[in-house]
C-alpha atoms as a PDB file:
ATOM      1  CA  UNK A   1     -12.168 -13.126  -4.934  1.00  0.00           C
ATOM      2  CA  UNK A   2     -11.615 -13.802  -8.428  1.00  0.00           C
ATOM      3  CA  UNK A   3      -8.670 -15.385 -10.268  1.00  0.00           C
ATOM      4  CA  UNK A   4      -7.677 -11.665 -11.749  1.00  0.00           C
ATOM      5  CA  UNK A   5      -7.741 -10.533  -7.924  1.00  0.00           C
ATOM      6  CA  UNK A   6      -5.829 -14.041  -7.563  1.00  0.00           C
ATOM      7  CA  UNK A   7      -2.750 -12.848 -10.340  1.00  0.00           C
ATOM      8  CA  UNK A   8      -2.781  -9.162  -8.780  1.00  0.00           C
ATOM      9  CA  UNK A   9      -1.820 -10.379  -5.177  1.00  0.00           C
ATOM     10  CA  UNK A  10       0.680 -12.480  -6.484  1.00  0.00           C
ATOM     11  CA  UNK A  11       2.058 -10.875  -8.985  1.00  0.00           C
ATOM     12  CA  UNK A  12       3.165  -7.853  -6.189  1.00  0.00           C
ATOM     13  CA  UNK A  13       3.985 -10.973  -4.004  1.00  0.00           C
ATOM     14  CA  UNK A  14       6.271 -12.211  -6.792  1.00  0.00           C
ATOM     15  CA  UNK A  15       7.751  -8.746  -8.241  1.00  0.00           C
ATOM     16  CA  UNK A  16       8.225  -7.630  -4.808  1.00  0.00           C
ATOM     17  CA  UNK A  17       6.496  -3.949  -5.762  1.00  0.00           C
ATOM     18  CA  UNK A  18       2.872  -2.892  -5.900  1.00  0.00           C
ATOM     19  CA  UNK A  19       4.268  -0.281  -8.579  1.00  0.00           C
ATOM     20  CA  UNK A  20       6.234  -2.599 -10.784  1.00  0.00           C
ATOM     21  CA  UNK A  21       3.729  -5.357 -10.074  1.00  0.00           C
ATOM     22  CA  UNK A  22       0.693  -2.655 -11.704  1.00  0.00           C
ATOM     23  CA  UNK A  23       3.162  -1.931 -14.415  1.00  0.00           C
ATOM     24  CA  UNK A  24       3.150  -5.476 -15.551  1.00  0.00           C
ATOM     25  CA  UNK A  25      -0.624  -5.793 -14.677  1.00  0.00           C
ATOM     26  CA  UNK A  26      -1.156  -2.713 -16.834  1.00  0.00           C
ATOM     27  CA  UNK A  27      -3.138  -0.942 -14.156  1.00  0.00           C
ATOM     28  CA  UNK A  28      -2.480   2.117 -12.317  1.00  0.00           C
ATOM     29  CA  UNK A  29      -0.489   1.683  -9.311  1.00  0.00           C
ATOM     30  CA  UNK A  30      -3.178   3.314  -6.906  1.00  0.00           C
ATOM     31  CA  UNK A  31      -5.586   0.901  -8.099  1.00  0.00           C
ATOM     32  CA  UNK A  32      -3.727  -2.451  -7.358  1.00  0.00           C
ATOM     33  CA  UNK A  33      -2.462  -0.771  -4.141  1.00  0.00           C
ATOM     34  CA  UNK A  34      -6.226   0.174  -3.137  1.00  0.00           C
ATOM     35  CA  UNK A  35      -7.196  -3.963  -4.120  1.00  0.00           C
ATOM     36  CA  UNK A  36      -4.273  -5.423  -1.486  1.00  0.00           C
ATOM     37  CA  UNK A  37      -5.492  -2.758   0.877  1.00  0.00           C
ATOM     38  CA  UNK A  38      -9.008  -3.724   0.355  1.00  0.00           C
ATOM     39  CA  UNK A  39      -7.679  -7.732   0.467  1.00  0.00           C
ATOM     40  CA  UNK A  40      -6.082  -6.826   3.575  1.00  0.00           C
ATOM     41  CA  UNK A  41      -9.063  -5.855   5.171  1.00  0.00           C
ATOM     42  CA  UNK A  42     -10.790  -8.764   4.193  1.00  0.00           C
ATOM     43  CA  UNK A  43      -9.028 -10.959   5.256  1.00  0.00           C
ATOM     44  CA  UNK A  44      -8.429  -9.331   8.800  1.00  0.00           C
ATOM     45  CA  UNK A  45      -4.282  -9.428   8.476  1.00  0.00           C
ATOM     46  CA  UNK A  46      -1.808  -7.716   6.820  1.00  0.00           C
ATOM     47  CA  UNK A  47      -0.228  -9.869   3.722  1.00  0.00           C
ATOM     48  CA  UNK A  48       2.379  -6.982   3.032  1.00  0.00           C
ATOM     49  CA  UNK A  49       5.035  -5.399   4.642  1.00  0.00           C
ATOM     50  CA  UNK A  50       5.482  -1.877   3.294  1.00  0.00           C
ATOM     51  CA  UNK A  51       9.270  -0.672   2.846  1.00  0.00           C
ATOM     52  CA  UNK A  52      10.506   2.350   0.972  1.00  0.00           C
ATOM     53  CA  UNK A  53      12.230  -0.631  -1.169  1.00  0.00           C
ATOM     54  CA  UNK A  54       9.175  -2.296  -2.086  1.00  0.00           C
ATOM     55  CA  UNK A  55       6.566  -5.275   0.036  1.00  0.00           C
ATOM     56  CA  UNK A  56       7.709  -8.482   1.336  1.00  0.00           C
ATOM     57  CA  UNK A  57       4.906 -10.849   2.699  1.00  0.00           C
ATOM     58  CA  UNK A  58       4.108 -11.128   6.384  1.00  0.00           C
ATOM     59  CA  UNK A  59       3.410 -14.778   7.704  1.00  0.00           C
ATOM     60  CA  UNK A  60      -0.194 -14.763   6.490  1.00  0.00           C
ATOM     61  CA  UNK A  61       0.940 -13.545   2.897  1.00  0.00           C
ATOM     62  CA  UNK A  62       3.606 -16.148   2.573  1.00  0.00           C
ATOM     63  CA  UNK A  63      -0.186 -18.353   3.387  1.00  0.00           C
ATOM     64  CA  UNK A  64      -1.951 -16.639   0.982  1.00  0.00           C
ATOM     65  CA  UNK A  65       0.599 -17.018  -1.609  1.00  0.00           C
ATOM     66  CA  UNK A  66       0.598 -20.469  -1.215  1.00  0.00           C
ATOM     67  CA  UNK A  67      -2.851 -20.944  -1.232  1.00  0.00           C
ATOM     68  CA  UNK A  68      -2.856 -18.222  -4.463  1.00  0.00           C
ATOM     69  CA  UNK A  69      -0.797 -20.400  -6.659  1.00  0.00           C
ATOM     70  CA  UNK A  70      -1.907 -23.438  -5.753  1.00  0.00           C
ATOM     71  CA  UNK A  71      -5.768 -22.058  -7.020  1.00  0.00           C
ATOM     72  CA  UNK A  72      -4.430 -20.474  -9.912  1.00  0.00           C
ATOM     73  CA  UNK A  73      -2.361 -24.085 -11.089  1.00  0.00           C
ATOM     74  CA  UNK A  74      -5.488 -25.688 -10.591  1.00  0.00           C
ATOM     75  CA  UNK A  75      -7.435 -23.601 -12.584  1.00  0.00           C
ATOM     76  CA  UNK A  76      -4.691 -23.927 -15.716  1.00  0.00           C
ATOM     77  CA  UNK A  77      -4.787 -27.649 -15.185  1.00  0.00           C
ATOM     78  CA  UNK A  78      -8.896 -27.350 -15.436  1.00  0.00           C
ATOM     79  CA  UNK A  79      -8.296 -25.121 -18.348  1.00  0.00           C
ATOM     80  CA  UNK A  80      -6.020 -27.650 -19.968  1.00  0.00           C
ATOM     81  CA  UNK A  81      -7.760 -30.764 -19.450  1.00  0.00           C
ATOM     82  CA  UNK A  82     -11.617 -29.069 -20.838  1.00  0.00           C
END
């Protein structure tokens, strides 16, 4: 996983919607919703519930979302500092 892949899961985490979430991304929808899919599989859970009214995180996305932001804030703090 990358730190792109890193902003796409947590930008649907944040928004709440794999469509709104793309929007933002400026990616088709069925792409990002193919990457958490893929994500999902890779990491052997599911990190989204699905709902008519958009995802929520399960227990092991609220973990991954965490551990998602807490990479990516190291990475701008690397960023920074060079």
């Amino acid at each position: 996983m990358n730190f792109r892949q890193l902003e796409y899961f947590t930008t649907a985490a944040r928004l709440k919607s794999i469509s709104k979430a793309a929007e933002r991304l400026y990616m088709a929808q069925s792409s990002l919703s193919q990457f958490l899919q893929t994500l999902e599989s890779n990491m052997a859970s599911p990190l989204f519930v699905r709902t008519s009214r958009g995802v929520r995180p399960t227990e092991a996305g609220n973990i991954m979302v965490k551990y998602a932001y807490a990479t990516l804030a190291e990475y701008h703090r690397t960023q920074d500092e060079i």
